[in-house]
C-alpha atoms as a PDB file:
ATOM      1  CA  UNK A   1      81.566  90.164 123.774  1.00  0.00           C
ATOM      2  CA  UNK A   2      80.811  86.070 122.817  1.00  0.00           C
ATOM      3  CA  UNK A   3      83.373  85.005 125.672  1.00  0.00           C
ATOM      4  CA  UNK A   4      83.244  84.205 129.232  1.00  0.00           C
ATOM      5  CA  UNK A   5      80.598  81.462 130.031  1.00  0.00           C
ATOM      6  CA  UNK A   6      77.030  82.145 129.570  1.00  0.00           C
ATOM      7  CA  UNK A   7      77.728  84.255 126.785  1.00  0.00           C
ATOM      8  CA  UNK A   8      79.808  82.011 124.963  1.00  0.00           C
ATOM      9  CA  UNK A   9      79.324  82.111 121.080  1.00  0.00           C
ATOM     10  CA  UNK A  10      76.555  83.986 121.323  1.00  0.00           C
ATOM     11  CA  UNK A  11      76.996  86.105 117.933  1.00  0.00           C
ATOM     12  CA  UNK A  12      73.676  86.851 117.493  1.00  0.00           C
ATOM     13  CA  UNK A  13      73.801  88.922 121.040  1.00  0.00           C
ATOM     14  CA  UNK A  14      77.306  90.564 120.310  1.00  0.00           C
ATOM     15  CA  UNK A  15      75.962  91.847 117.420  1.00  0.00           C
ATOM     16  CA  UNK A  16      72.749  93.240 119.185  1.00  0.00           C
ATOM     17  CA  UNK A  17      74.773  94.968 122.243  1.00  0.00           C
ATOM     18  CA  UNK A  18      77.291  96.350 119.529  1.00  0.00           C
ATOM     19  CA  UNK A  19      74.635  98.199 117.335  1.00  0.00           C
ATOM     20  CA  UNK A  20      73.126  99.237 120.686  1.00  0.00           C
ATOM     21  CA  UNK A  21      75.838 101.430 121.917  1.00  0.00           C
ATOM     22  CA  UNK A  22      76.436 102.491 118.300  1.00  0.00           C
ATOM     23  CA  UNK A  23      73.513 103.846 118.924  1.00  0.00           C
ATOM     24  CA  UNK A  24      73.644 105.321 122.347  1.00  0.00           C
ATOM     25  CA  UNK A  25      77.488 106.956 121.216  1.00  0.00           C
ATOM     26  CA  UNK A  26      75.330 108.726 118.631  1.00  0.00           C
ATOM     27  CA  UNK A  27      72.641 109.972 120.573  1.00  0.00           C
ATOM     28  CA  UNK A  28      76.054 111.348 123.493  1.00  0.00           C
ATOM     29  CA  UNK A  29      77.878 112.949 120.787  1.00  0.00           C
ATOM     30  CA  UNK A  30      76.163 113.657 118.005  1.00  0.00           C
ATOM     31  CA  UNK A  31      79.119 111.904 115.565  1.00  0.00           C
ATOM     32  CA  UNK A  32      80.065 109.223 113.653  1.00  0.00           C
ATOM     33  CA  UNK A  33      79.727 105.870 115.966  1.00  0.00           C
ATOM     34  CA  UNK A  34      82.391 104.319 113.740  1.00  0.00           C
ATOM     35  CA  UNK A  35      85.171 107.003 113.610  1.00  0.00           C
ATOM     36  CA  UNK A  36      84.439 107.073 117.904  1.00  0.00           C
ATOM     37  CA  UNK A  37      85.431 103.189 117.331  1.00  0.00           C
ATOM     38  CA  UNK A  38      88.094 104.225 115.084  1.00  0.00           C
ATOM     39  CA  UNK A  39      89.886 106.659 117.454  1.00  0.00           C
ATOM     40  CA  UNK A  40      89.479 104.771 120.623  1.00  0.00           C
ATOM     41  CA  UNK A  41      91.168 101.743 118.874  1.00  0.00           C
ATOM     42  CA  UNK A  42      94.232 104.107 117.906  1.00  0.00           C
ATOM     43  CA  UNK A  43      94.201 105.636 121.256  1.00  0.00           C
ATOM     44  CA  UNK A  44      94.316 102.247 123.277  1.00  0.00           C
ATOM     45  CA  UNK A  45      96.736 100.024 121.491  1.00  0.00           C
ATOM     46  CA  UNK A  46      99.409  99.560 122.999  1.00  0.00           C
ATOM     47  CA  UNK A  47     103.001 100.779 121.349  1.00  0.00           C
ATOM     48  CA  UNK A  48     104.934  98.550 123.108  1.00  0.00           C
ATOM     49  CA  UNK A  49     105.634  94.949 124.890  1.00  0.00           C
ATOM     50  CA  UNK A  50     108.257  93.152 126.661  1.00  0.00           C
ATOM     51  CA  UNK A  51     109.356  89.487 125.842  1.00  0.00           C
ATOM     52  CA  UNK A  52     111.302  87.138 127.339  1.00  0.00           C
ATOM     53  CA  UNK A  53     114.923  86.395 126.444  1.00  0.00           C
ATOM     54  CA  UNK A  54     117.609  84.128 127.780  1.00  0.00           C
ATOM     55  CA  UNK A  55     118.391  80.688 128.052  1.00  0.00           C
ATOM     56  CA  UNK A  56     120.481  78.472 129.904  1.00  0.00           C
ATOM     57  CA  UNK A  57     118.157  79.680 132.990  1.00  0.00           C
ATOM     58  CA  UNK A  58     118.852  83.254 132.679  1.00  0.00           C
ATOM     59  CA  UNK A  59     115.718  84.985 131.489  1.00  0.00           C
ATOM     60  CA  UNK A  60     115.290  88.949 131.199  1.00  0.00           C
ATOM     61  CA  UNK A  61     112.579  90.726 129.578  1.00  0.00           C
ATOM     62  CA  UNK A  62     113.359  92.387 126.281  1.00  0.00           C
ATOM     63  CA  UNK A  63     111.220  95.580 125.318  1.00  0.00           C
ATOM     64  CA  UNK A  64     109.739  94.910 121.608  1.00  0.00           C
ATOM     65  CA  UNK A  65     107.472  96.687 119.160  1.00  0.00           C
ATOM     66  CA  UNK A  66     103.838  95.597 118.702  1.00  0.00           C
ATOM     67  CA  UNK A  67     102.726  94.562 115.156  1.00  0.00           C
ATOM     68  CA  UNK A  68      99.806  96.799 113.855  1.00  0.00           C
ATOM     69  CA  UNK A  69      97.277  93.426 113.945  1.00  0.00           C
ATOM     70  CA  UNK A  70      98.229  92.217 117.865  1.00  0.00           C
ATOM     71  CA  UNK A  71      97.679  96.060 118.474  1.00  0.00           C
ATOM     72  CA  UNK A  72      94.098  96.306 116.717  1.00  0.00           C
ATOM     73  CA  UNK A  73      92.949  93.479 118.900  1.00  0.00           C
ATOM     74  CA  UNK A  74      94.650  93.937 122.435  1.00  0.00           C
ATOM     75  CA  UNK A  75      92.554  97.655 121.864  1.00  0.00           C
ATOM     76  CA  UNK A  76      89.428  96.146 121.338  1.00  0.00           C
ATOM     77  CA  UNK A  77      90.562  93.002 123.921  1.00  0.00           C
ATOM     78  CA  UNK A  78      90.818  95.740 126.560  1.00  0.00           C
ATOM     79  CA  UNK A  79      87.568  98.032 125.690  1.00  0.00           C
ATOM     80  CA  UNK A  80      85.608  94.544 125.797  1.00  0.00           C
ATOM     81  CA  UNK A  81      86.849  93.587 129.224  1.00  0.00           C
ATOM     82  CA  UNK A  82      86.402  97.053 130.370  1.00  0.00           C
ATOM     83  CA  UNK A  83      83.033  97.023 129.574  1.00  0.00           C
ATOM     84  CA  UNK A  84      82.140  93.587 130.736  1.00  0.00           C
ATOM     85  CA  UNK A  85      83.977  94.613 133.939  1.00  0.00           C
ATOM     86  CA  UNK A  86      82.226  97.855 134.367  1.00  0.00           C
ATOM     87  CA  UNK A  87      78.215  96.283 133.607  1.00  0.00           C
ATOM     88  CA  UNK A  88      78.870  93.083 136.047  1.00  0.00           C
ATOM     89  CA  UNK A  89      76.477  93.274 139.194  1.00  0.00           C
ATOM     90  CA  UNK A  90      75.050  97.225 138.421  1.00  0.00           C
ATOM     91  CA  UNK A  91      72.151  98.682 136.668  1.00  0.00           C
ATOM     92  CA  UNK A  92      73.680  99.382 133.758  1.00  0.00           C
ATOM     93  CA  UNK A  93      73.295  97.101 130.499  1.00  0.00           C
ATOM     94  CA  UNK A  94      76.629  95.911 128.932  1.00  0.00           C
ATOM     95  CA  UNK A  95      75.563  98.375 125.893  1.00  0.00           C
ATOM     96  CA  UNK A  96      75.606 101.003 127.873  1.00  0.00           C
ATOM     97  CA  UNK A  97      79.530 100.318 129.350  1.00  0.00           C
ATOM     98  CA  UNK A  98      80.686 100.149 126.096  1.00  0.00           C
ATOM     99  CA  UNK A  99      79.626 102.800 124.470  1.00  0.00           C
ATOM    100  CA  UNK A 100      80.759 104.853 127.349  1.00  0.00           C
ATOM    101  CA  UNK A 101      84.176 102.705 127.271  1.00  0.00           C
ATOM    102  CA  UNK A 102      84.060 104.082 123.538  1.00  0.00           C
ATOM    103  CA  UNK A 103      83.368 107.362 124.139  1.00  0.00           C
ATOM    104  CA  UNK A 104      86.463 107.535 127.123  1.00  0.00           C
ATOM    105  CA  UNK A 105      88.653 105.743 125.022  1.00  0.00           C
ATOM    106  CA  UNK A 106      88.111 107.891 121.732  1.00  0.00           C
ATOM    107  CA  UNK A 107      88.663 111.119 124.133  1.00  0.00           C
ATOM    108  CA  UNK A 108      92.019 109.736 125.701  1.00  0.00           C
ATOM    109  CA  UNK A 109      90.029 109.821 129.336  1.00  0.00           C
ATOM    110  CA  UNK A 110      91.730 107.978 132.014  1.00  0.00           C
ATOM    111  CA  UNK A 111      88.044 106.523 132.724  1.00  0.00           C
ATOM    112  CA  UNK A 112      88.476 104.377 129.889  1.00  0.00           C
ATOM    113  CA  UNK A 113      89.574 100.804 131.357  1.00  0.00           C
ATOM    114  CA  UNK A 114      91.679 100.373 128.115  1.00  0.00           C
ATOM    115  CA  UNK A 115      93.592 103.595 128.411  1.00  0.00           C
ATOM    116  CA  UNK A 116      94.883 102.451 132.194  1.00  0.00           C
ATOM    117  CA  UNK A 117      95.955  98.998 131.110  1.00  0.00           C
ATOM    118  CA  UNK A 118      97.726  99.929 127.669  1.00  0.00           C
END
């Protein structure tokens, strides 16, 4: 959430819009903020990649496992765009987006921005 101009290294704010939607995931489902956090990241990591092999000018792209780490933070990558994506020029504040981002994600919706680009 600290990226993208304006916003950049703003901690302070992360951490406000963060506990907001924390709180706003509570108040839509009645459950544990975290463990929503907790599934969504499991549910929008991403399983698999593709790298590039070859030399001598001959390149093909190899499909390769994800380490655990690189998956914990392409999930949370994606939900962050997502939600950055979805408040941009609407009504809604960025809180908002990502606790519904959250809440998609955790249920395996194909709503969730991170679910269509795993």
């Amino acid at each position: 959430m600290m990226r993208k101009g304006r916003n950049n290294g703003k901690k302070q704010m992360a951490v406000r819009i963060v506990q907001n939607a924390f709180e706003i995931i509570n108040l839509l489902t009645d459950s544990n903020p975290i463990q929503i956090l907790v599934d969504a990241i499991i549910n929008s990591g991403v399983r698999e990649d593709s790298t590039r092999i070859g030399g001598a000018g001959t390149v093909r792209r190899q499909a390769v496992d994800v380490s655990p780490l690189r998956r914990v933070n392409h999930a949370i990558y994606l939900m962050t765009t997502g939600a950055r994506t979805a408040s941009f020029r609407t009504s809604k504040t960025v809180a908002e987006c990502l606790a519904e981002e959250l809440i998609n994600a955790a249920k395996g919706a194909s709503a969730s921005y991170a679910i269509k680009k795993k």
